[in-house]
C-alpha atoms as a PDB file:
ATOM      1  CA  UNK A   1      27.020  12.073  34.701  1.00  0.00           C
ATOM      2  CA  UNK A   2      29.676  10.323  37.201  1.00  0.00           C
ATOM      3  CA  UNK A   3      28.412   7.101  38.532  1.00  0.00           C
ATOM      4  CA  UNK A   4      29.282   8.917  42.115  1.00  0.00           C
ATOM      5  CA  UNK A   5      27.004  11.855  40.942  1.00  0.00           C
ATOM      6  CA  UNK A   6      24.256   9.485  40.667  1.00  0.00           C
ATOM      7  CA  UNK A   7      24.352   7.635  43.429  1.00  0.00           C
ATOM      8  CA  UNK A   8      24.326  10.899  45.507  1.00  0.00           C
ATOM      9  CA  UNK A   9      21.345  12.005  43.265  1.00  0.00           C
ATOM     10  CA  UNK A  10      19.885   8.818  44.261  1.00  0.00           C
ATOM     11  CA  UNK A  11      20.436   9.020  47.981  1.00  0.00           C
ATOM     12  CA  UNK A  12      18.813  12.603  48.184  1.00  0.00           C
ATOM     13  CA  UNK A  13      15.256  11.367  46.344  1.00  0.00           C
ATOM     14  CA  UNK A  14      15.337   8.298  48.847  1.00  0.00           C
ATOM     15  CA  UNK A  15      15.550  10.414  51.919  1.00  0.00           C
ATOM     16  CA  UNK A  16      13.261  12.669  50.468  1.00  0.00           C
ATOM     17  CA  UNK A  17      10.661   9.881  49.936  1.00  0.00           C
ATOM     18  CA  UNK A  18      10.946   8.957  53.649  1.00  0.00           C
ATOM     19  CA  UNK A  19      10.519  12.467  54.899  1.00  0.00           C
ATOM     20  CA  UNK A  20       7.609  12.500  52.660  1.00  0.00           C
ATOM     21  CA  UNK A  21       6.478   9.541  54.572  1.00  0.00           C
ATOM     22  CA  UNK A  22       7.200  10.254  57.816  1.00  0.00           C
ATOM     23  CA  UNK A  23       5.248  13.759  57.062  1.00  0.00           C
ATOM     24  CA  UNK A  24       2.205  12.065  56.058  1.00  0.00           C
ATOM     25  CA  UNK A  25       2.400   9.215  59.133  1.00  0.00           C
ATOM     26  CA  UNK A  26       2.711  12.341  61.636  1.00  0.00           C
ATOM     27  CA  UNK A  27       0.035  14.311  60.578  1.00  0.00           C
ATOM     28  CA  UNK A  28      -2.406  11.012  60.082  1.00  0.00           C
ATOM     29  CA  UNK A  29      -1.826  10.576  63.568  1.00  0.00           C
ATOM     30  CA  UNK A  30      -2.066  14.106  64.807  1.00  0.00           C
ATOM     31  CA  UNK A  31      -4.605  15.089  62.575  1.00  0.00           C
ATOM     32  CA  UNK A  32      -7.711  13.942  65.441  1.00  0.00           C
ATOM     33  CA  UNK A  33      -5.738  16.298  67.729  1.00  0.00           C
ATOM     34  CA  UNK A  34      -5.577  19.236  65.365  1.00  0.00           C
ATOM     35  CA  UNK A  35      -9.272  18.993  64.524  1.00  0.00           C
ATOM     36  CA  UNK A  36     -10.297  18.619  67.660  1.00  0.00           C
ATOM     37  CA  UNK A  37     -14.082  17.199  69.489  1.00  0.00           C
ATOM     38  CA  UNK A  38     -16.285  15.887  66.772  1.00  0.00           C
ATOM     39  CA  UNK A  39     -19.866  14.903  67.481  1.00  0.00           C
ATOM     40  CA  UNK A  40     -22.508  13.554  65.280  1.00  0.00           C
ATOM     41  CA  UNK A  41     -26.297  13.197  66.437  1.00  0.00           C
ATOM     42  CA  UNK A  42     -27.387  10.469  64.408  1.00  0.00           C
ATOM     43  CA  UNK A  43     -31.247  10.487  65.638  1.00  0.00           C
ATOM     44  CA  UNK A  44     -33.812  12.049  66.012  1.00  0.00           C
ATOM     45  CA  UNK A  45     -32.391  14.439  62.961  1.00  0.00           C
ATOM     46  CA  UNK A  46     -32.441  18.239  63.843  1.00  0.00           C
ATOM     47  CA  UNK A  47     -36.056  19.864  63.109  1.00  0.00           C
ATOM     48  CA  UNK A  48     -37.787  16.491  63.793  1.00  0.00           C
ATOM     49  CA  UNK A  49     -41.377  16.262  65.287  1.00  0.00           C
ATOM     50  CA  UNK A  50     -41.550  13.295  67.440  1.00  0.00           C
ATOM     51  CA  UNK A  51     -44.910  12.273  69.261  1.00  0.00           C
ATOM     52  CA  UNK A  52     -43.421  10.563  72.401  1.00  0.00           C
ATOM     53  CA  UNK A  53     -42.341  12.939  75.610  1.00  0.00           C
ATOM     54  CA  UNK A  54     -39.155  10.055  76.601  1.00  0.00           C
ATOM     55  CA  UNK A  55     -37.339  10.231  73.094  1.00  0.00           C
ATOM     56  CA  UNK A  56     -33.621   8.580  72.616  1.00  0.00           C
ATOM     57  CA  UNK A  57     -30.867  10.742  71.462  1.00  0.00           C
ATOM     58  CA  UNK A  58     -27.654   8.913  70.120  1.00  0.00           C
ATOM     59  CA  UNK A  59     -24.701   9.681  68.155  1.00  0.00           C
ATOM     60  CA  UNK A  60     -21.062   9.398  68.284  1.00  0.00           C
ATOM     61  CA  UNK A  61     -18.562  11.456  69.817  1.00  0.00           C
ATOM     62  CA  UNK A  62     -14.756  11.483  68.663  1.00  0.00           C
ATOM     63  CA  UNK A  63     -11.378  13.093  70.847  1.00  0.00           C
ATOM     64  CA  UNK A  64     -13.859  13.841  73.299  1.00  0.00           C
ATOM     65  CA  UNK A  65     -12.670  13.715  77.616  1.00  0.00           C
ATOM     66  CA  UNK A  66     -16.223  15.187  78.666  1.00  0.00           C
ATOM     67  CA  UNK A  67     -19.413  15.164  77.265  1.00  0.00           C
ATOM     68  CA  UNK A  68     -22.847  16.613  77.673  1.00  0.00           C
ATOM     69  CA  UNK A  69     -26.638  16.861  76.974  1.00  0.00           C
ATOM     70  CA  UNK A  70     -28.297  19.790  77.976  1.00  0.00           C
ATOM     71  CA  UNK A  71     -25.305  20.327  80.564  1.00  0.00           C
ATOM     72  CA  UNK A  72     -25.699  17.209  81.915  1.00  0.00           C
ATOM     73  CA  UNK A  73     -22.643  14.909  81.569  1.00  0.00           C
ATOM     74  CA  UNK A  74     -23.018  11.384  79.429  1.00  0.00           C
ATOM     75  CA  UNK A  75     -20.884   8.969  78.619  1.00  0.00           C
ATOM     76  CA  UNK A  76     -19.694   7.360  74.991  1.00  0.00           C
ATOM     77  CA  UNK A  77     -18.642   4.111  74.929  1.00  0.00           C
ATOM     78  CA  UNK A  78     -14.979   2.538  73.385  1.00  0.00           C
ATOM     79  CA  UNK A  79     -16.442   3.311  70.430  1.00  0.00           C
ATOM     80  CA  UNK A  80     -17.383   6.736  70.762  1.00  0.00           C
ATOM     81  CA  UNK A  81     -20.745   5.649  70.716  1.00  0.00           C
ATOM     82  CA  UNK A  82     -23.827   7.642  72.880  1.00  0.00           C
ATOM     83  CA  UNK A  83     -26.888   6.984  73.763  1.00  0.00           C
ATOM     84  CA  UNK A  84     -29.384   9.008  76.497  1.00  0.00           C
ATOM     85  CA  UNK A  85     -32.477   9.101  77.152  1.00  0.00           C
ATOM     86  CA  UNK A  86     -34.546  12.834  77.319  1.00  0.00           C
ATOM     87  CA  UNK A  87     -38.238  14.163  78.485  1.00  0.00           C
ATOM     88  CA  UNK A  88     -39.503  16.223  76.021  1.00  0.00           C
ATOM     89  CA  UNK A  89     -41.460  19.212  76.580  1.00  0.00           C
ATOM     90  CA  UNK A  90     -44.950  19.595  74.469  1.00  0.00           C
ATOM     91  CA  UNK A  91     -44.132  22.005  71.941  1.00  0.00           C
ATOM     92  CA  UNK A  92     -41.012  23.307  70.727  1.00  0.00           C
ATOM     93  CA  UNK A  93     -37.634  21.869  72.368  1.00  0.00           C
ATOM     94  CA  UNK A  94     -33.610  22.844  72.207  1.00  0.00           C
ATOM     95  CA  UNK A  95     -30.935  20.233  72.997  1.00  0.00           C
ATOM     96  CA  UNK A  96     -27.475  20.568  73.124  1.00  0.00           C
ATOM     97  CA  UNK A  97     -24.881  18.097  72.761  1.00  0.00           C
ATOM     98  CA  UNK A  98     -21.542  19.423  73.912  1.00  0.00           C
ATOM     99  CA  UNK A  99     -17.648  18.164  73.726  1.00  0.00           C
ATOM    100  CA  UNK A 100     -14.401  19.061  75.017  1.00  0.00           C
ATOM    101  CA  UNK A 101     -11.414  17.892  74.323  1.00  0.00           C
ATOM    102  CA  UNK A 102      -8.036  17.661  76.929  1.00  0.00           C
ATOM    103  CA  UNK A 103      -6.728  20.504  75.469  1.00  0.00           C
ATOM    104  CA  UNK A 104      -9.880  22.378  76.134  1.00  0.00           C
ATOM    105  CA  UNK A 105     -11.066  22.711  72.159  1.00  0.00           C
ATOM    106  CA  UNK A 106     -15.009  22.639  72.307  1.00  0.00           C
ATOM    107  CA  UNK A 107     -17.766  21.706  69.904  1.00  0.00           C
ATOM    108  CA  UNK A 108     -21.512  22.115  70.209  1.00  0.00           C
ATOM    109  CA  UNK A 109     -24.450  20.211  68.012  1.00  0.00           C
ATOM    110  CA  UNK A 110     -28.231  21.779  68.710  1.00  0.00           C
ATOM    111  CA  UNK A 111     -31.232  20.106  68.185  1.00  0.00           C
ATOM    112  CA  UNK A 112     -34.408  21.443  67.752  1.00  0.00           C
ATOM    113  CA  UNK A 113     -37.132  19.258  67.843  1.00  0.00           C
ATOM    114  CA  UNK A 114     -40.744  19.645  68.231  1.00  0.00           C
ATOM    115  CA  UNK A 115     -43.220  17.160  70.747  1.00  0.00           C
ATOM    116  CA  UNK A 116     -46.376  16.746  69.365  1.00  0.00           C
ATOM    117  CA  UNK A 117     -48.850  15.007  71.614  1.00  0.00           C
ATOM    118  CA  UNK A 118     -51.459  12.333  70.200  1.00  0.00           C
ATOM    119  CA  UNK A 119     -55.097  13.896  70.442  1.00  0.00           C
ATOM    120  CA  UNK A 120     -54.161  17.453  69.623  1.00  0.00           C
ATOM    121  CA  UNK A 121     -55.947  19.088  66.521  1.00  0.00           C
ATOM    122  CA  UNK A 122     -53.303  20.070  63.477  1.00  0.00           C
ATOM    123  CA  UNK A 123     -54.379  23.766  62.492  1.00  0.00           C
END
């Protein structure tokens, strides 16, 4: 091979190599805007029986602009972080965290959890 050959071999892999690069910046930055809303409910875990009517439901929420409990709007903090406070029903309960994103993309986590008040009999 020509020395000129190989240099313009040489060129072509290096600009390669930075698309390359520049593909893999782009989509690690737009990769939270593909995916869209993310929410995890760290506690109480789904199918839980709790014994206390005023029980605390917290998680994180990621790419979210609104948020919700049970329709109700909460808020995350600058880490994504949520916290909120809920009255239980005795018996079986539903609650249902739910995101949206700017470009309207929504996500939805249900928990079902059941209230079991001290004093009752177990059958």
């Amino acid at each position: 091979m020509t020395v000129q050959r190989e240099k313009t071999i040489l060129k072509a892999a290096l600009i390669g190599l930075v698309l390359v690069f520049i593909g893999i910046y782009g989509y690690s930055k737009t990769k939270d805007l593909i995916d869209g809303p993310r929410i995890s409910v760290s506690s109480p875990e789904d199918g839980e029986t709790l014994f206390q009517s005023a029980s605390v439901i917290s998680g994180t929420a990621k790419n979210v602009s609104f948020l919700s409990l049970n329709d109700r709007p909460i808020f995350v903090d600058k880490n994504g972080n949520f916290s909120e406070t809920v009255a239980l029903l005795p018996g079986y309960n539903i609650l249902s965290v739910r995101g949206i994103d700017k470009f309207g993309k929504k996500t939805e986590k249900t928990l079902q959890l059941v209230l079991r008040e001290t004093g009752t009999i177990n059958n």
